[in-house]
N, C-alpha and C. Protein backbone atom coordinates (compact mmCIF):
# COMPACT_ATOMS: atom_id res chain seq x y z
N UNK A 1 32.40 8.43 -20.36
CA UNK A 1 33.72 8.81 -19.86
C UNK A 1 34.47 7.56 -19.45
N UNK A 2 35.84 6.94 -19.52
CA UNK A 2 36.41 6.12 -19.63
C UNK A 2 37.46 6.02 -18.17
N UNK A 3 36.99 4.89 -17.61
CA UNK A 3 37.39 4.75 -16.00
C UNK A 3 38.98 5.10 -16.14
N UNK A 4 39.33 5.83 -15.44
CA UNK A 4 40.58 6.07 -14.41
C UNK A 4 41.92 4.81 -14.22
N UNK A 5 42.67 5.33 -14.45
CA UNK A 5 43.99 4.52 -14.57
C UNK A 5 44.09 4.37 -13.57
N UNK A 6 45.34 3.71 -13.00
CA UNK A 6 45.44 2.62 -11.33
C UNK A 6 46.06 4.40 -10.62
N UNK A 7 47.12 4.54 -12.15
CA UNK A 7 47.72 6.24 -11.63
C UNK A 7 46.59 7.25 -10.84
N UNK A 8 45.70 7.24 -11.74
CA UNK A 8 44.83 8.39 -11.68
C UNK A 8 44.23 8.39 -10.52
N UNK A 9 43.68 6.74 -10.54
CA UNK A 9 42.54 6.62 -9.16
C UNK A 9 43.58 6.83 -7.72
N UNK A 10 44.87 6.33 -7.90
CA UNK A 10 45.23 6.92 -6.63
C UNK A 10 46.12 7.92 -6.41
N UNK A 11 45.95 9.27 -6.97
CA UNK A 11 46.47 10.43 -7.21
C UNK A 11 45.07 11.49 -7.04
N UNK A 12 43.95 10.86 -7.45
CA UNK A 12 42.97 11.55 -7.66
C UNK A 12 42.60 12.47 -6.38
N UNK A 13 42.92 11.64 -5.10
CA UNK A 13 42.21 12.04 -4.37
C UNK A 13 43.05 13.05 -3.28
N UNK A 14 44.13 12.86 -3.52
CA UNK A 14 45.21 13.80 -2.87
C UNK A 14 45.81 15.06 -3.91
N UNK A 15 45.10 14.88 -5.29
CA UNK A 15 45.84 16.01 -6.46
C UNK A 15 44.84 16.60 -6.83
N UNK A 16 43.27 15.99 -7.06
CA UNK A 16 42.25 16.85 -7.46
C UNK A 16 41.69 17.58 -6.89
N UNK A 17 41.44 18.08 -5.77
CA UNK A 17 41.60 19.20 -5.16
C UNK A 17 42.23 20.52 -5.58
N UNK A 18 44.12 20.15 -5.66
CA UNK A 18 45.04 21.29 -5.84
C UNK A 18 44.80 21.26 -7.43
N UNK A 19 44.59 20.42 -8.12
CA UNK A 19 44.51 20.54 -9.55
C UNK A 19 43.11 21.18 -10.08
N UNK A 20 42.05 21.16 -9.43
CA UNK A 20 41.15 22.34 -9.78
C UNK A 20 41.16 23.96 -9.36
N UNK A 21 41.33 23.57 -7.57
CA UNK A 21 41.96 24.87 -7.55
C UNK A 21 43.02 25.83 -8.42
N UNK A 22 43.70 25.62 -8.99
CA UNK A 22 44.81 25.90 -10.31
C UNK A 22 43.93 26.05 -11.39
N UNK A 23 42.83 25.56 -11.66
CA UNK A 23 41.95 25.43 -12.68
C UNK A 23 41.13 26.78 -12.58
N UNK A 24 40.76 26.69 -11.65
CA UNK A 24 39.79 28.01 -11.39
C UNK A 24 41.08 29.19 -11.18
N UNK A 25 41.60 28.97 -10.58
CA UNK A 25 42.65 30.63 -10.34
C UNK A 25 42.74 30.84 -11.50
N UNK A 26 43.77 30.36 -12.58
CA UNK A 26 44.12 30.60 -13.98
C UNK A 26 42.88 30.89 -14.69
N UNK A 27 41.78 30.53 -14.75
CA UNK A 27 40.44 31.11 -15.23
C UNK A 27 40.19 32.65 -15.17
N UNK A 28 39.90 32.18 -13.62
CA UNK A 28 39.55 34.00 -13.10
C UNK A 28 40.88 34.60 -13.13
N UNK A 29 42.11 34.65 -13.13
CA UNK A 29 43.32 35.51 -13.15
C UNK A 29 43.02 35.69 -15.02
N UNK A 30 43.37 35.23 -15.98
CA UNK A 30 42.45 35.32 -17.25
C UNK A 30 41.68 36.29 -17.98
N UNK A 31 40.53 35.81 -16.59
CA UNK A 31 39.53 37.19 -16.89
C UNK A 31 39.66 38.09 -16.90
N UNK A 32 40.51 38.20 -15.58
CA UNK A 32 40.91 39.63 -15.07
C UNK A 32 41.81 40.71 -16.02
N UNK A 33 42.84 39.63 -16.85
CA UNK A 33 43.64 40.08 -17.18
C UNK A 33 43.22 40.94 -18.74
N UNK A 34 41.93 40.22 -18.99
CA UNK A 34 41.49 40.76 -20.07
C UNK A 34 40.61 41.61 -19.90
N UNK A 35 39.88 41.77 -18.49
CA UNK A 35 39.19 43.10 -18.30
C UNK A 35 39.93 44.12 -17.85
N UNK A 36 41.62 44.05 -17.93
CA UNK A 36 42.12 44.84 -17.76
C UNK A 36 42.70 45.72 -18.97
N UNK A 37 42.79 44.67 -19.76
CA UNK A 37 43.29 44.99 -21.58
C UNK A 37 42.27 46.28 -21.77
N UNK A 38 40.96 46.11 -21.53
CA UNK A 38 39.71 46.98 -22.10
C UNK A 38 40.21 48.06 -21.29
N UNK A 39 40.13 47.77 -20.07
CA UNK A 39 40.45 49.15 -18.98
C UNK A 39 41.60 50.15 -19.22
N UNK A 40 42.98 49.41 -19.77
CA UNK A 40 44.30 50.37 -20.14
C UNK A 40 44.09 51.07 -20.88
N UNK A 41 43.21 50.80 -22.03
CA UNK A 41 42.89 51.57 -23.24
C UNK A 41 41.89 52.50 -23.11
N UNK A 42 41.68 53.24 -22.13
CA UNK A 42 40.89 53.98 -21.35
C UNK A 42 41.82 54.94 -20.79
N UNK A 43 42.88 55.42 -20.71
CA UNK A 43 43.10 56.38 -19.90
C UNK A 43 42.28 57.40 -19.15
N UNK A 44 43.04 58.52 -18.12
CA UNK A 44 42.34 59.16 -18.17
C UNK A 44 43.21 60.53 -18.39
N UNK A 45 44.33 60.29 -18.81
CA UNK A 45 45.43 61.36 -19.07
C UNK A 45 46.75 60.48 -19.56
N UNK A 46 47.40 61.11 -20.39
CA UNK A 46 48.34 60.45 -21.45
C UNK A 46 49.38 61.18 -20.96
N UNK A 47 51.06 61.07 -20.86
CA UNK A 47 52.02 61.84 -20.98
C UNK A 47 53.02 61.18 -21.42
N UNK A 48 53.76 61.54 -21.86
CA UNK A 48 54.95 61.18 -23.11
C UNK A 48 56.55 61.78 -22.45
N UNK A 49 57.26 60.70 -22.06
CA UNK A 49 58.64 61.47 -21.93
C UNK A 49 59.76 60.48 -22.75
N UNK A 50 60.76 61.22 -22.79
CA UNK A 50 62.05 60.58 -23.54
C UNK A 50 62.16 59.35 -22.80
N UNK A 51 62.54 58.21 -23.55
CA UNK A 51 63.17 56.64 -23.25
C UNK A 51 64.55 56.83 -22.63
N UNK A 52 64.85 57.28 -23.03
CA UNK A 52 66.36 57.55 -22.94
C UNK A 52 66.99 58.41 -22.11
N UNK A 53 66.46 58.96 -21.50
CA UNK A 53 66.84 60.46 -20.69
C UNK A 53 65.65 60.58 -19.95
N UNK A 54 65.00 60.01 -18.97
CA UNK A 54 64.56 60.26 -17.93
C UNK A 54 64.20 59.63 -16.61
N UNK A 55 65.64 59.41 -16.48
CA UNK A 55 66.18 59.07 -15.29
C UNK A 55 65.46 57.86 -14.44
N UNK A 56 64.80 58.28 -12.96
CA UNK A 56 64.74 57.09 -12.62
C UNK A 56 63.28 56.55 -13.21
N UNK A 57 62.44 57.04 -13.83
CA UNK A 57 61.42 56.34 -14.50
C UNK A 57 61.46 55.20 -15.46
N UNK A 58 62.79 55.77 -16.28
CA UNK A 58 63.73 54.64 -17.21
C UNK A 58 64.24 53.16 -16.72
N UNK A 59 64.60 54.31 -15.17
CA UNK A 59 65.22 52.14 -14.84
C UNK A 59 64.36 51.59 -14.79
N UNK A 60 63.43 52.00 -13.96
CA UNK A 60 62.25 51.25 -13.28
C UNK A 60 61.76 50.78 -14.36
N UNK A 61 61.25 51.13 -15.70
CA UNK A 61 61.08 50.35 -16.77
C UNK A 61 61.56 49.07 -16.99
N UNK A 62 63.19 49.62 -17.01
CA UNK A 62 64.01 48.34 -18.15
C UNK A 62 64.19 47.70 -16.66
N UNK A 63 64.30 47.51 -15.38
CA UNK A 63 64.01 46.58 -14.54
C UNK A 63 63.11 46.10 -14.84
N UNK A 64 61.56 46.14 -14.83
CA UNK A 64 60.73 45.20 -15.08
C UNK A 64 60.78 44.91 -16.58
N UNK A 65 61.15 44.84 -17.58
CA UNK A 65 61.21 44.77 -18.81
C UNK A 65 62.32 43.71 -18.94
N UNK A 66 63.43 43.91 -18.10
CA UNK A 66 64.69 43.08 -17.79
C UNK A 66 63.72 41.53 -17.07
N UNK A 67 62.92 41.68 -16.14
CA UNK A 67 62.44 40.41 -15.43
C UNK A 67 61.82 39.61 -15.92
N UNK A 68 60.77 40.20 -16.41
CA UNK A 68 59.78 39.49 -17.53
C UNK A 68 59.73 39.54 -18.87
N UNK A 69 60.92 39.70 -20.12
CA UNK A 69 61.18 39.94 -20.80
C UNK A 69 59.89 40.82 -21.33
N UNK A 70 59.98 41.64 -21.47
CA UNK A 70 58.94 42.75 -21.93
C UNK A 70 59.23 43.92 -22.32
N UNK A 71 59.11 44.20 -23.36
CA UNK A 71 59.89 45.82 -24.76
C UNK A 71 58.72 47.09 -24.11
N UNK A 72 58.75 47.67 -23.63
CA UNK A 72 57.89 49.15 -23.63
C UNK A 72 57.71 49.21 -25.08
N UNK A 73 56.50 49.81 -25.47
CA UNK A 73 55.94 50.30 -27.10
C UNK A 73 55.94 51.98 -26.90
N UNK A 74 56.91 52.10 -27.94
CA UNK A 74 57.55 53.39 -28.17
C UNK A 74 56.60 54.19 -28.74
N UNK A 75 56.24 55.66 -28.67
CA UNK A 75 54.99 56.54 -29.10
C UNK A 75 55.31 56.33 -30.69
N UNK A 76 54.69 55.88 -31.73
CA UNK A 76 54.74 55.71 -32.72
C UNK A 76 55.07 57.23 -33.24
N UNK A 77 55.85 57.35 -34.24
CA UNK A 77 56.48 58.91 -35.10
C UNK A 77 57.36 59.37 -33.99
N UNK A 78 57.58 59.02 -32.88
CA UNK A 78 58.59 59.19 -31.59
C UNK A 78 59.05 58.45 -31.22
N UNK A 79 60.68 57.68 -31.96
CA UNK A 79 60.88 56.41 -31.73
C UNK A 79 62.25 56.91 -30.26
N UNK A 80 61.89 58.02 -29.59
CA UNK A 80 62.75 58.36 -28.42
C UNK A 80 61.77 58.23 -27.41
N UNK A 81 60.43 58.43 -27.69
CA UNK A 81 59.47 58.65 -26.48
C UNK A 81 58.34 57.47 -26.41
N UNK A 82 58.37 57.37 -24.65
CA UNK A 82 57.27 56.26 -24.50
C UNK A 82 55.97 57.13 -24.06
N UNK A 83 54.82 56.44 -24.07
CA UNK A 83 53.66 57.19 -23.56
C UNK A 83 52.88 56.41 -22.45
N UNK A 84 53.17 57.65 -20.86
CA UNK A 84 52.58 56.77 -20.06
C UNK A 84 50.95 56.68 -19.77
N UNK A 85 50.37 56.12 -19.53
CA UNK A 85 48.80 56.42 -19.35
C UNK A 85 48.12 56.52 -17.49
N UNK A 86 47.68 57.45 -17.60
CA UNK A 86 47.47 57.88 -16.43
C UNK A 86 46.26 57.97 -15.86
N UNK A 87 45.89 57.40 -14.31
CA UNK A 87 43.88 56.89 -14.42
C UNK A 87 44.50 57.77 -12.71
N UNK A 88 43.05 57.96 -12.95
CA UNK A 88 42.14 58.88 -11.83
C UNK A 88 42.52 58.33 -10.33
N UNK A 89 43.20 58.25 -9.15
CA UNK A 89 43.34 57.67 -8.37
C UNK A 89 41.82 56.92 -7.65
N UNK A 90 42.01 55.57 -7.64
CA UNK A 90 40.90 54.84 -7.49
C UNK A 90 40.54 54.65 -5.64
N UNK A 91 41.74 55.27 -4.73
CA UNK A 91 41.65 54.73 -3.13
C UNK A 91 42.04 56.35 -2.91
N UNK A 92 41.43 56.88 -1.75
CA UNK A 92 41.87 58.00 -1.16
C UNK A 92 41.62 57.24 0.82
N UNK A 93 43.48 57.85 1.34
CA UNK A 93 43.05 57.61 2.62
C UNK A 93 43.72 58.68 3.45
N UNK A 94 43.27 58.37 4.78
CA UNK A 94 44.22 59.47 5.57
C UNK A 94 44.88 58.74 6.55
N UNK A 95 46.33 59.70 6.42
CA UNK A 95 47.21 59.11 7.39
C UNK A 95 47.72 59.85 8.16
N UNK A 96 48.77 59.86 8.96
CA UNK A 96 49.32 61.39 9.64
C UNK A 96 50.74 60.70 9.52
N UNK A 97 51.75 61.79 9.51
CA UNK A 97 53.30 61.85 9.29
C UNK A 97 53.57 63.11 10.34
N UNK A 98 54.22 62.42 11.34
CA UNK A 98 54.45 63.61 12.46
C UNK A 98 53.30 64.58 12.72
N UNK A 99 52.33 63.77 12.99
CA UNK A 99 51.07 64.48 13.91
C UNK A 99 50.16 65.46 12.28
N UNK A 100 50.73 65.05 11.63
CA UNK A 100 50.59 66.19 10.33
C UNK A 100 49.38 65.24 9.17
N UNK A 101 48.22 65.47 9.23
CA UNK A 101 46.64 64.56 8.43
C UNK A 101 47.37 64.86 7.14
N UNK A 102 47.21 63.50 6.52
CA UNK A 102 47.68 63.93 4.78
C UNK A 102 46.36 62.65 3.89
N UNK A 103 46.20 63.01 3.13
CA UNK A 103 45.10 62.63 2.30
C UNK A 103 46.14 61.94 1.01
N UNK A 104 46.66 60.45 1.25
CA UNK A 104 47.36 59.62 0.69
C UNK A 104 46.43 58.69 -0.94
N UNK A 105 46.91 59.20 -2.05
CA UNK A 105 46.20 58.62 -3.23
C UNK A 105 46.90 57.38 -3.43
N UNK A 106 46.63 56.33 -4.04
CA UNK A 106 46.81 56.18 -4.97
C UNK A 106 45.84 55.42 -6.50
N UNK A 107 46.98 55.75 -7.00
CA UNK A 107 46.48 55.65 -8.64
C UNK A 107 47.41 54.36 -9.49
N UNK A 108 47.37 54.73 -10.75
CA UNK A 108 47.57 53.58 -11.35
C UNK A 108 48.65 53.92 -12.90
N UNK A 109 49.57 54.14 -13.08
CA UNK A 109 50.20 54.58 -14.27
C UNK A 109 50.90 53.44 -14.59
N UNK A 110 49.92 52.97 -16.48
CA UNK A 110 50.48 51.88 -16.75
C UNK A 110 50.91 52.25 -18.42
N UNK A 111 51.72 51.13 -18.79
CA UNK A 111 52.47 51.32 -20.34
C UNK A 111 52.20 50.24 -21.54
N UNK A 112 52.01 50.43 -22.65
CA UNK A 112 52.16 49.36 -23.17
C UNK A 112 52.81 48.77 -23.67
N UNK A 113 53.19 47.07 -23.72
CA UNK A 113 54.26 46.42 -23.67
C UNK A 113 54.27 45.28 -24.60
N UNK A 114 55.08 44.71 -24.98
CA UNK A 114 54.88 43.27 -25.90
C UNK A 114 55.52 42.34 -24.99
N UNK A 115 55.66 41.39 -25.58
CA UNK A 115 56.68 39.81 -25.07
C UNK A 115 57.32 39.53 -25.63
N UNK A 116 58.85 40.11 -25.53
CA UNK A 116 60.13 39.37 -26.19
C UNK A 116 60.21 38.79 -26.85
N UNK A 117 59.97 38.08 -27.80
CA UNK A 117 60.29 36.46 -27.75
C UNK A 117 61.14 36.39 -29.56
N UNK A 118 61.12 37.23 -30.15
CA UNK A 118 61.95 37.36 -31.05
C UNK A 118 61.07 37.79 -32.19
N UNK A 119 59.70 37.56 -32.01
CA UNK A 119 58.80 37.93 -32.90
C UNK A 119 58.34 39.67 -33.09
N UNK A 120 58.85 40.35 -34.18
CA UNK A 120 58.80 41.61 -34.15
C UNK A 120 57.24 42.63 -33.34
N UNK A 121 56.33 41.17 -33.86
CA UNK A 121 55.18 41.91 -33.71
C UNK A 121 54.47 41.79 -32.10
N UNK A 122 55.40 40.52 -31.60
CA UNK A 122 55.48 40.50 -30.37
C UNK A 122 53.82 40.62 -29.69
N UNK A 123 53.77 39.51 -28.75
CA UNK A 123 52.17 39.20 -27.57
C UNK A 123 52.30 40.52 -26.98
N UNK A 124 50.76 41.52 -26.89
CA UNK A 124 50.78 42.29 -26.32
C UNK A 124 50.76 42.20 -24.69
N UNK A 125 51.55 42.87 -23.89
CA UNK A 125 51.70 43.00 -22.41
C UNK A 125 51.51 44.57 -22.14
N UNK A 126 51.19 44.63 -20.67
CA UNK A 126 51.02 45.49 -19.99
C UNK A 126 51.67 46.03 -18.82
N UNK A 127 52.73 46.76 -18.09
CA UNK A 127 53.58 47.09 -17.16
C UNK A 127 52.56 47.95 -16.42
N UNK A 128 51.97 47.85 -15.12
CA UNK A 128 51.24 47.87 -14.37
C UNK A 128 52.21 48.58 -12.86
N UNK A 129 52.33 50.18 -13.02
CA UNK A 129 52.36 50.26 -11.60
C UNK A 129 51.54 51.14 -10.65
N UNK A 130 51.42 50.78 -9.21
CA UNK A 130 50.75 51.47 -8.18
C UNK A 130 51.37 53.07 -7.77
N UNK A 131 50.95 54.34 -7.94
CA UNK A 131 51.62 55.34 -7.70
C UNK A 131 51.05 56.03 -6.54
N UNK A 132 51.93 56.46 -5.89
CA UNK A 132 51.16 56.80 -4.17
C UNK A 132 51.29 58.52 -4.38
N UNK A 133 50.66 59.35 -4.40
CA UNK A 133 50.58 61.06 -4.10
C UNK A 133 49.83 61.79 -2.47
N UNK A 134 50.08 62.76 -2.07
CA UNK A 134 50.00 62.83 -1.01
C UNK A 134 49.40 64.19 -1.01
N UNK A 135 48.52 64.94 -0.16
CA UNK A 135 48.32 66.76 -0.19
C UNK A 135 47.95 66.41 1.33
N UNK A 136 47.96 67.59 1.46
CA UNK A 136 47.26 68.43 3.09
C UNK A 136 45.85 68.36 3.03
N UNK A 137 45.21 68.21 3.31
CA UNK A 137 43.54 68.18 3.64
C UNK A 137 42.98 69.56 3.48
N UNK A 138 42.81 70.28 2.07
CA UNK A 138 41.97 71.66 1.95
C UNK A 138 42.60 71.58 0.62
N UNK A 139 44.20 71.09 0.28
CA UNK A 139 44.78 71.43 -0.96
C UNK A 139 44.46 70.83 -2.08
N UNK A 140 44.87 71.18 -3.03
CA UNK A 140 44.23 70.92 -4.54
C UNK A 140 44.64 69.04 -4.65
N UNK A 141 44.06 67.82 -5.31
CA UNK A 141 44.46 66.55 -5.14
C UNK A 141 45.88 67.14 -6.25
N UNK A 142 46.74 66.09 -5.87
CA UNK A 142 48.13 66.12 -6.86
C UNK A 142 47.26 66.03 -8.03
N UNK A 143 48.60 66.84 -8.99
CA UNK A 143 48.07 66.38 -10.59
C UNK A 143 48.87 65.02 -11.06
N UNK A 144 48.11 64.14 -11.70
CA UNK A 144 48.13 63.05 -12.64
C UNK A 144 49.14 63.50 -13.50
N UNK A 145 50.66 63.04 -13.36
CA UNK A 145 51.95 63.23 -14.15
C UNK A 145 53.19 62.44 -13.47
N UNK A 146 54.12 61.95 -14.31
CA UNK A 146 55.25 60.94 -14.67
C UNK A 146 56.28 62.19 -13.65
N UNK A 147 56.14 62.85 -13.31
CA UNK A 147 57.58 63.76 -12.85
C UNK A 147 57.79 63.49 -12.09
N UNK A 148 57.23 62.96 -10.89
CA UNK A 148 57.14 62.49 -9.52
C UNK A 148 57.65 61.05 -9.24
N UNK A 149 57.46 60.23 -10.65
CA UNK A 149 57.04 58.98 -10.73
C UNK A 149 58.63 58.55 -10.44
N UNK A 150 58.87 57.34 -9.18
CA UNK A 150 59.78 57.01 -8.71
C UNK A 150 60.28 55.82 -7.91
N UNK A 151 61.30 55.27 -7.43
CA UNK A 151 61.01 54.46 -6.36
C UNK A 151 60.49 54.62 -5.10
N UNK A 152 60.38 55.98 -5.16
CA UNK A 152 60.04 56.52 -3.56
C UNK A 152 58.04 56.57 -4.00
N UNK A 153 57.55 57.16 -4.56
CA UNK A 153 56.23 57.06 -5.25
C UNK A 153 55.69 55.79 -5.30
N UNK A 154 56.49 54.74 -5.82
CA UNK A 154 55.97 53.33 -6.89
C UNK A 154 56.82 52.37 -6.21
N UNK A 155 56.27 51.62 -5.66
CA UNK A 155 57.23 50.37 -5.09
C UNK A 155 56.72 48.98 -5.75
N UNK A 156 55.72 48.73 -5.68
CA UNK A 156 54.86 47.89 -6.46
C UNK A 156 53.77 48.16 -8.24
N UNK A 157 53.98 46.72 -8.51
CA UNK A 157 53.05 46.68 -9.93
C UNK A 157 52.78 45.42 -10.04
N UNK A 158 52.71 45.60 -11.49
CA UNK A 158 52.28 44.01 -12.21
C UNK A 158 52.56 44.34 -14.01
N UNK A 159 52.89 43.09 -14.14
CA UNK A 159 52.57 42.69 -15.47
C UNK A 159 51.40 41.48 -15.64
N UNK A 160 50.81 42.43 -16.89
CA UNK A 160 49.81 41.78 -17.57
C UNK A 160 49.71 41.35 -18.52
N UNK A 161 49.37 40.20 -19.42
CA UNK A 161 49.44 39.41 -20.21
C UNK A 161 48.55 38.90 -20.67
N UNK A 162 48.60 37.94 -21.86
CA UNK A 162 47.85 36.81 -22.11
C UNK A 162 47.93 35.30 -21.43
N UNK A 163 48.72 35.35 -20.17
CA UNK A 163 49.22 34.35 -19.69
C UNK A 163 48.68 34.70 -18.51
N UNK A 164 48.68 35.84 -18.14
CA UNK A 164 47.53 36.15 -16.56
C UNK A 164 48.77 37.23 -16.25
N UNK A 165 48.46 37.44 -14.64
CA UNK A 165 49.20 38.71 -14.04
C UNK A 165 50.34 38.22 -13.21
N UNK A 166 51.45 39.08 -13.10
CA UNK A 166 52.19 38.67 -12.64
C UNK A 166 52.54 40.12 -11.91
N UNK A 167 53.14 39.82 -10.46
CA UNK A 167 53.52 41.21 -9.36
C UNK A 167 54.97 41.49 -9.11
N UNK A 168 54.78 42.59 -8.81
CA UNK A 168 56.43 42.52 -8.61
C UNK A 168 56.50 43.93 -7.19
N UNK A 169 57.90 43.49 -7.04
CA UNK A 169 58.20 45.21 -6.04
C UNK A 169 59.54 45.75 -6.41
N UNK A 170 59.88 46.37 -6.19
CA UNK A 170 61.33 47.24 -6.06
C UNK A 170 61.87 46.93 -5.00
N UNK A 171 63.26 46.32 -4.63
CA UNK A 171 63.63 46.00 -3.48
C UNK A 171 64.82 47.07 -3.61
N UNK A 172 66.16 46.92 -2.55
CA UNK A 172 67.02 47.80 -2.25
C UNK A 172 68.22 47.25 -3.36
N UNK A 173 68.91 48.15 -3.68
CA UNK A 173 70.18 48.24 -4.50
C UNK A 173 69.58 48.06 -5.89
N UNK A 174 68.97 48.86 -5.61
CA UNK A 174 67.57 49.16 -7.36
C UNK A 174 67.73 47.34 -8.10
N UNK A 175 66.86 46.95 -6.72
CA UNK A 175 66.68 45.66 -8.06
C UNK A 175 64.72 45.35 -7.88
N UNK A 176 65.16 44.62 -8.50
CA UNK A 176 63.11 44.41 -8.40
C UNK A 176 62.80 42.79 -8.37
N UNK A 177 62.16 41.99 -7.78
CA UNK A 177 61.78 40.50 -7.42
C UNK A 177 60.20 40.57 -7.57
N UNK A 178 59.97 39.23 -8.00
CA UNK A 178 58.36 38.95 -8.76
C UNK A 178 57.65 38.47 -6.73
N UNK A 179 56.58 39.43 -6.75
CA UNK A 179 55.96 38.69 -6.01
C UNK A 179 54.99 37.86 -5.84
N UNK A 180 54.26 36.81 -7.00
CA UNK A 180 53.48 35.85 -6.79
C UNK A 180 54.61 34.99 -8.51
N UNK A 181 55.78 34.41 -7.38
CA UNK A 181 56.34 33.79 -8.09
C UNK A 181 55.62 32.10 -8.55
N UNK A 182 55.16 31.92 -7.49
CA UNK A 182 54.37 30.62 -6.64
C UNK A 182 52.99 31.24 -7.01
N UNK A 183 52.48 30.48 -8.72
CA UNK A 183 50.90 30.81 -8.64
C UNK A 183 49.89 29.69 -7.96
N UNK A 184 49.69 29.96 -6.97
CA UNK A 184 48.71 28.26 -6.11
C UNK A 184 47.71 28.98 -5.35
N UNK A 185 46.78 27.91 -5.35
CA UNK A 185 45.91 28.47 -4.36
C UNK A 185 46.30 28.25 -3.19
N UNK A 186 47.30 27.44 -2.92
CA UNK A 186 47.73 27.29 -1.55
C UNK A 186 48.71 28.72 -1.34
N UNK A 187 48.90 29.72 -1.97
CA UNK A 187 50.25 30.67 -1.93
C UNK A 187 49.46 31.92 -0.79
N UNK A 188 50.05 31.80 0.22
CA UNK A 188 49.24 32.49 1.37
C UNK A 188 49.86 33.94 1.66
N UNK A 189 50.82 33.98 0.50
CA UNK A 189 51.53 35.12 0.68
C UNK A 189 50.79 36.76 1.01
N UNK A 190 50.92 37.38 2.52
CA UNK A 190 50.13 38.71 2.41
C UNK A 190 50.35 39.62 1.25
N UNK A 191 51.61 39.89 0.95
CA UNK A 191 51.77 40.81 0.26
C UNK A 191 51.34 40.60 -1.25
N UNK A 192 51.42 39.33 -1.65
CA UNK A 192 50.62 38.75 -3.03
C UNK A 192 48.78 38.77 -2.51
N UNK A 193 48.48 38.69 -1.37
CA UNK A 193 47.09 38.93 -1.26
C UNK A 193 46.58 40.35 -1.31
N UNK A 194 47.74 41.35 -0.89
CA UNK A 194 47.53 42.46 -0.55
C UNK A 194 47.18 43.12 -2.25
N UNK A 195 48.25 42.81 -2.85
CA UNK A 195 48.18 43.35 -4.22
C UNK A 195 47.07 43.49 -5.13
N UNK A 196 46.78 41.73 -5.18
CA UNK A 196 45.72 41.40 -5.97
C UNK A 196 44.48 42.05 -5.20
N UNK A 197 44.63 42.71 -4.75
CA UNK A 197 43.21 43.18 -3.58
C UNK A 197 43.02 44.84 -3.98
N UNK A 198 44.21 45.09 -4.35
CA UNK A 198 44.45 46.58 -4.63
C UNK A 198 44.17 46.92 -6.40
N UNK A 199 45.16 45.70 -7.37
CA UNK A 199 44.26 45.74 -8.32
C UNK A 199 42.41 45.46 -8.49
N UNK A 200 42.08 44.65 -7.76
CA UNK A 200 40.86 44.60 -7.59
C UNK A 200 40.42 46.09 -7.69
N UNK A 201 40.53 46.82 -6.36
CA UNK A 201 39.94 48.13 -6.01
C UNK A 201 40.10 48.98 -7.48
N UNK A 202 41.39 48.97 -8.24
CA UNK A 202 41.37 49.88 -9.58
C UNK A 202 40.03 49.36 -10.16
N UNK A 203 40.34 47.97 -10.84
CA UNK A 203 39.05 47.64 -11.72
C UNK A 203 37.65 48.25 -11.45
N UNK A 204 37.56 48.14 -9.93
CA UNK A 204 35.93 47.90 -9.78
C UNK A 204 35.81 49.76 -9.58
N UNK A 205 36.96 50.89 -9.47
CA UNK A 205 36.86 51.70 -9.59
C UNK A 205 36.59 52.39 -11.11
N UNK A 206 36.75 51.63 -12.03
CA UNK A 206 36.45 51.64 -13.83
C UNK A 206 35.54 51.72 -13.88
C-alpha cells in the first residue's frame, strides 16, 4: 500500500473517522434497502384504485413523486389504475383519547415506483408509507384498505431505492419535506431516528 500524501496524512486524522462512518451507514442503509425490495414483493393484500380520481391518496402520491422525482407504476392493462400493496400491521399499541383505550395499528402501504430520469424503463423505486388504524379493544382489527388512506392516517414514509432510503413527512398547506436530508452519522435527528427504528420494526416483523 503506498504512503499517504502530506494532504492525506493531515486530514486523515480529523476525516477518517466521519469518512468511515459514511462508509458503513451507506453499506447497511444498502442492505436494508434491498431486503426491502424482497419484502414489497410480498404483500399481504393488493388494492387497485383510479390515478386520477382518488382524491387525497393521489396528492399524497404526486407530492412524494414531485420530491424525489419518482413515476408510480401503473397496474399494467389499467393504464388509469395504480396498485397499492398492503402488509399486516407489524406494531399494535394502546392509547386512550378522552379516557377512551383504543388499540392503535400501524402498518405499512407501499407502491411501486421508478426514477425519473428520462429513461423509459426507469431504476426501480419504492414509495414507502406508515398507516396508523385504530378499534376499541373487543372490536374486529381495521381491515387492510386504501379508503381511509390519508393525511390524517399517513404522515410519514420513505422512499426506497438503489441509492438507499430516503424519509419524508407531510407538513401543513399539503406540502411534504425529506426528513433525513443530512445522511451522517453525526445526524442526531429524533424524528430521522424515530423512523428508521419503525422501518426496522416492519422488516424484522417479515
Amino acid at each position: 500500500m503506498e504512503n499517504g500524501s502530506y494532504v492525506y496524512d493531515k486530514s486523515r486524522d480529523n476525516g477518517l473517522r466521519y469518512l468511515a462512518g459514511e462508509a458503513f451507514r451507506r453499506s447497511k442503509e444498502l442492505a436494508i434497502a434491498k431486503e426491502l425490495g424482497v419484502i414489497l414483493e410480498n404483500p399481504d393484500k393488493t388494492e387497485s384504485f383510479e390515478l386520477y380520481n382518488s382524491g387525497e391518496s393521489e396528492r399524497m402520491l404526486a407530492l412524494v413523486g414531485e420530491e424525489f422525482g419518482i413515476g408510480v407504476m401503473q397496474t399494467p392493462g389499467k393504464p388509469k389504475e395504480v396498485t397499492a400493496k398492503l402488509f399486516n400491521p407489524h406494531e399494535v399499541i394502546q392509547d386512550l383519547y378522552r379516557e377512551m383505550p383504543l388499540d392503535v395499528h400501524t402498518s405499512v402501504v407501499a407502491f411501486d415506483g421508478y426514477i425519473e430520469d428520462g429513461d423509459p424503463s426507469g431504476e426501480k423505486a419504492a414509495l414507502l408509507f406508515f398507516k396508523l388504524s385504530a378499534n376499541v379493544p373487543g372490536e374486529p382489527t381495521p381491515p387492510m384498505t386504501m379508503e381511509d388512506f390519508s393525511r390524517k392516517t399517513s404522515t410519514y414514509g420513505a422512499v426506497v431505492s438503489g441509492n438507499g432510503i430516503e424519509y419524508f413527512e407531510f407538513i401543513k398547506c399539503c406540502d411534504i419535506k425529506r426528513v433525513s436530508s443530512i445522511n451522517s452519522p453525526l445526524d442526531t435527528s429524533l424524528e430521522k431516528k424515530e423512523l428508521k427504528e419503525e422501518l426496522e420494526k416492519f422488516i424484522k416483523s417479515r
